[in-house]
C-alpha atoms as a PDB file:
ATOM      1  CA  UNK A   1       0.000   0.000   0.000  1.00  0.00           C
ATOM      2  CA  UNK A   2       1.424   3.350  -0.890  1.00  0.00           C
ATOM      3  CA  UNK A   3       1.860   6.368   1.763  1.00  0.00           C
ATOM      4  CA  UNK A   4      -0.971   8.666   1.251  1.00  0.00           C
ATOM      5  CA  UNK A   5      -0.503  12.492   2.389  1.00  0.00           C
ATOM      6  CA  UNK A   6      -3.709  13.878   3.505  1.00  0.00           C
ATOM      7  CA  UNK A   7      -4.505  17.479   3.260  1.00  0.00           C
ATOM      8  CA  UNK A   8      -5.855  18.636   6.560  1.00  0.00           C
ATOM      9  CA  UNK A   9      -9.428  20.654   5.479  1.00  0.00           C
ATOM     10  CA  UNK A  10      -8.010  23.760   7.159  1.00  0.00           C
ATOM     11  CA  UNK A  11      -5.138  23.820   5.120  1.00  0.00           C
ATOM     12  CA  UNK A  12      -6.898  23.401   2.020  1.00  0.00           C
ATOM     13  CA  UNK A  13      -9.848  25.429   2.976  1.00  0.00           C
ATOM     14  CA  UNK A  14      -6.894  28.124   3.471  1.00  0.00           C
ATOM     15  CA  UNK A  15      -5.348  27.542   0.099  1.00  0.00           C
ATOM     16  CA  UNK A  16      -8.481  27.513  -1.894  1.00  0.00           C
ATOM     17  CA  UNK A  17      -8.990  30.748   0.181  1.00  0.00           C
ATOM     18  CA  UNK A  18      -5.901  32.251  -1.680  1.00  0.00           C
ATOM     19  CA  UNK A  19      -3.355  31.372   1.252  1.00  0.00           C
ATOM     20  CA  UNK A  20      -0.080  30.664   0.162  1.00  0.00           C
ATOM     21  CA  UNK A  21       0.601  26.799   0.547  1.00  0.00           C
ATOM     22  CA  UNK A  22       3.909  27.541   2.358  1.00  0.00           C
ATOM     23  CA  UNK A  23       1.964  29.549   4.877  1.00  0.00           C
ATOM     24  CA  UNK A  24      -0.836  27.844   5.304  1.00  0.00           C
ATOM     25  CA  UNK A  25       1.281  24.439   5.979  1.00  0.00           C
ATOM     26  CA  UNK A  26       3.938  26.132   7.995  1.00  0.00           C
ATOM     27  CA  UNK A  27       0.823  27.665  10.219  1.00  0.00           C
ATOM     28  CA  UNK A  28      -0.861  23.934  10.133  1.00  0.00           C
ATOM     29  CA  UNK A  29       2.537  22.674  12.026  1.00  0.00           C
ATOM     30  CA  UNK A  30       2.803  25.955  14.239  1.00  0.00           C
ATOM     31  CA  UNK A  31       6.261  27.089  12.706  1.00  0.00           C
ATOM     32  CA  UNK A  32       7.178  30.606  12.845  1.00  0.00           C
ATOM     33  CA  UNK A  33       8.883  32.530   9.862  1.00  0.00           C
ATOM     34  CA  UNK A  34      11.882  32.355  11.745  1.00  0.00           C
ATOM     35  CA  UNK A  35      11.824  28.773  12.909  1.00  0.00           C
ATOM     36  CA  UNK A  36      11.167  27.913   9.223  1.00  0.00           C
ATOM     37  CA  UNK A  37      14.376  30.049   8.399  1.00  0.00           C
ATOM     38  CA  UNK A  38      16.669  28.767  10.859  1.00  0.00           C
ATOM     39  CA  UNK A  39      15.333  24.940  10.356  1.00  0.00           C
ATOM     40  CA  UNK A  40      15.657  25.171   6.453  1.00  0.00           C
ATOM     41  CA  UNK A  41      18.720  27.483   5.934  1.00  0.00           C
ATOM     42  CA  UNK A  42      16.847  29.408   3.687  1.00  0.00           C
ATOM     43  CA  UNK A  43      16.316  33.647   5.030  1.00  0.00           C
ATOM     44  CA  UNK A  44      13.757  34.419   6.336  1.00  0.00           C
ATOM     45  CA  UNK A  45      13.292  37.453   3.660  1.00  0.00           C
ATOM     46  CA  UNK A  46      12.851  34.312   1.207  1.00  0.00           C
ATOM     47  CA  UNK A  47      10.084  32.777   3.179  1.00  0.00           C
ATOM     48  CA  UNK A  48       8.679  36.041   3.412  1.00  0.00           C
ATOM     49  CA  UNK A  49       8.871  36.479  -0.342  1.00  0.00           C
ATOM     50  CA  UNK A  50       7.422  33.541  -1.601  1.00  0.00           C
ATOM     51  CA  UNK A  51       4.615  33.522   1.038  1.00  0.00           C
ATOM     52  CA  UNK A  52       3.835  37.234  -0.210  1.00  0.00           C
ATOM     53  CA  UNK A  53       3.684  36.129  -3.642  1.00  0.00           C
ATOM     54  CA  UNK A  54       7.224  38.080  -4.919  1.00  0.00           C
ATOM     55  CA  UNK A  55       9.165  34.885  -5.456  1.00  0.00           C
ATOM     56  CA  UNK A  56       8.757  31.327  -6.687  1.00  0.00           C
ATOM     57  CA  UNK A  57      10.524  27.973  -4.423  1.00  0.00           C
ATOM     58  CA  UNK A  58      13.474  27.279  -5.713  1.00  0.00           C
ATOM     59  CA  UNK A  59      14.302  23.511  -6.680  1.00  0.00           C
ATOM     60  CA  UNK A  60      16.370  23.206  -3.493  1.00  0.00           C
ATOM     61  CA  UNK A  61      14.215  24.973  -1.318  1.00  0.00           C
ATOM     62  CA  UNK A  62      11.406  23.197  -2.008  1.00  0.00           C
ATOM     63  CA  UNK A  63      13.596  20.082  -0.842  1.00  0.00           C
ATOM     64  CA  UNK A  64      14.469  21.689   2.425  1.00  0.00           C
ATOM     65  CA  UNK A  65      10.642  23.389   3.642  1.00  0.00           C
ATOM     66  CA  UNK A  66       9.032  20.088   2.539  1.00  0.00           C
ATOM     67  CA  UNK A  67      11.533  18.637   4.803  1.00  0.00           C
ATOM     68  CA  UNK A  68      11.004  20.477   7.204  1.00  0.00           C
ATOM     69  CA  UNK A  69       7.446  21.168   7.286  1.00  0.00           C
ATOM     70  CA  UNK A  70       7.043  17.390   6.831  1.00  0.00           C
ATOM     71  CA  UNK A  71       4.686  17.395   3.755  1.00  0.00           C
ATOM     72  CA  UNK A  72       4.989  16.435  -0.266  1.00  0.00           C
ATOM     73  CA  UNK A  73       6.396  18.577  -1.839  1.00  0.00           C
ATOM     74  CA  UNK A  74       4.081  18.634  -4.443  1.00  0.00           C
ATOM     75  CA  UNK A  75       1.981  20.049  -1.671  1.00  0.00           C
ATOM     76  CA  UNK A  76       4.073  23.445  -1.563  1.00  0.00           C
ATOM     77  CA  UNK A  77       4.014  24.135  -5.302  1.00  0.00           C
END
């Protein structure tokens, strides 16, 4: 049987609300901007970027915040 990764109706009622993915998983788990930063390497002007909408995940960021956040990450794009 294959692992199945299911969306928690918050989050996607947040996405489908025009939430970010990023933020709207990385509220689901309770991580700040900062945690996210510090856990993934990645600044936390990038997080702040992409979950404003000025800046697409990078390949290998989308590694490290699915990592870290613990999702797909399929889920994050």
């Amino acid at each position: 049987m294959a692992d199945v990764f299911r969306v928690p109706m918050e989050v996607t009622y947040a996405i489908e609300g025009g939430e970010p993915a990023l933020m709207a998983y990385r509220r689901w788990r309770n991580i700040s901007r900062d945690d996210l930063a510090r856990k993934s390497g990645i600044s936390k002007a990038e997080i702040e970027a992409i979950e404003d909408g000025n800046k697409e995940i990078e390949e290998d960021m989308l590694e490290r915040l699915s990592a870290v956040l613990n999702v797909p990450e399929d889920q994050l794009i």
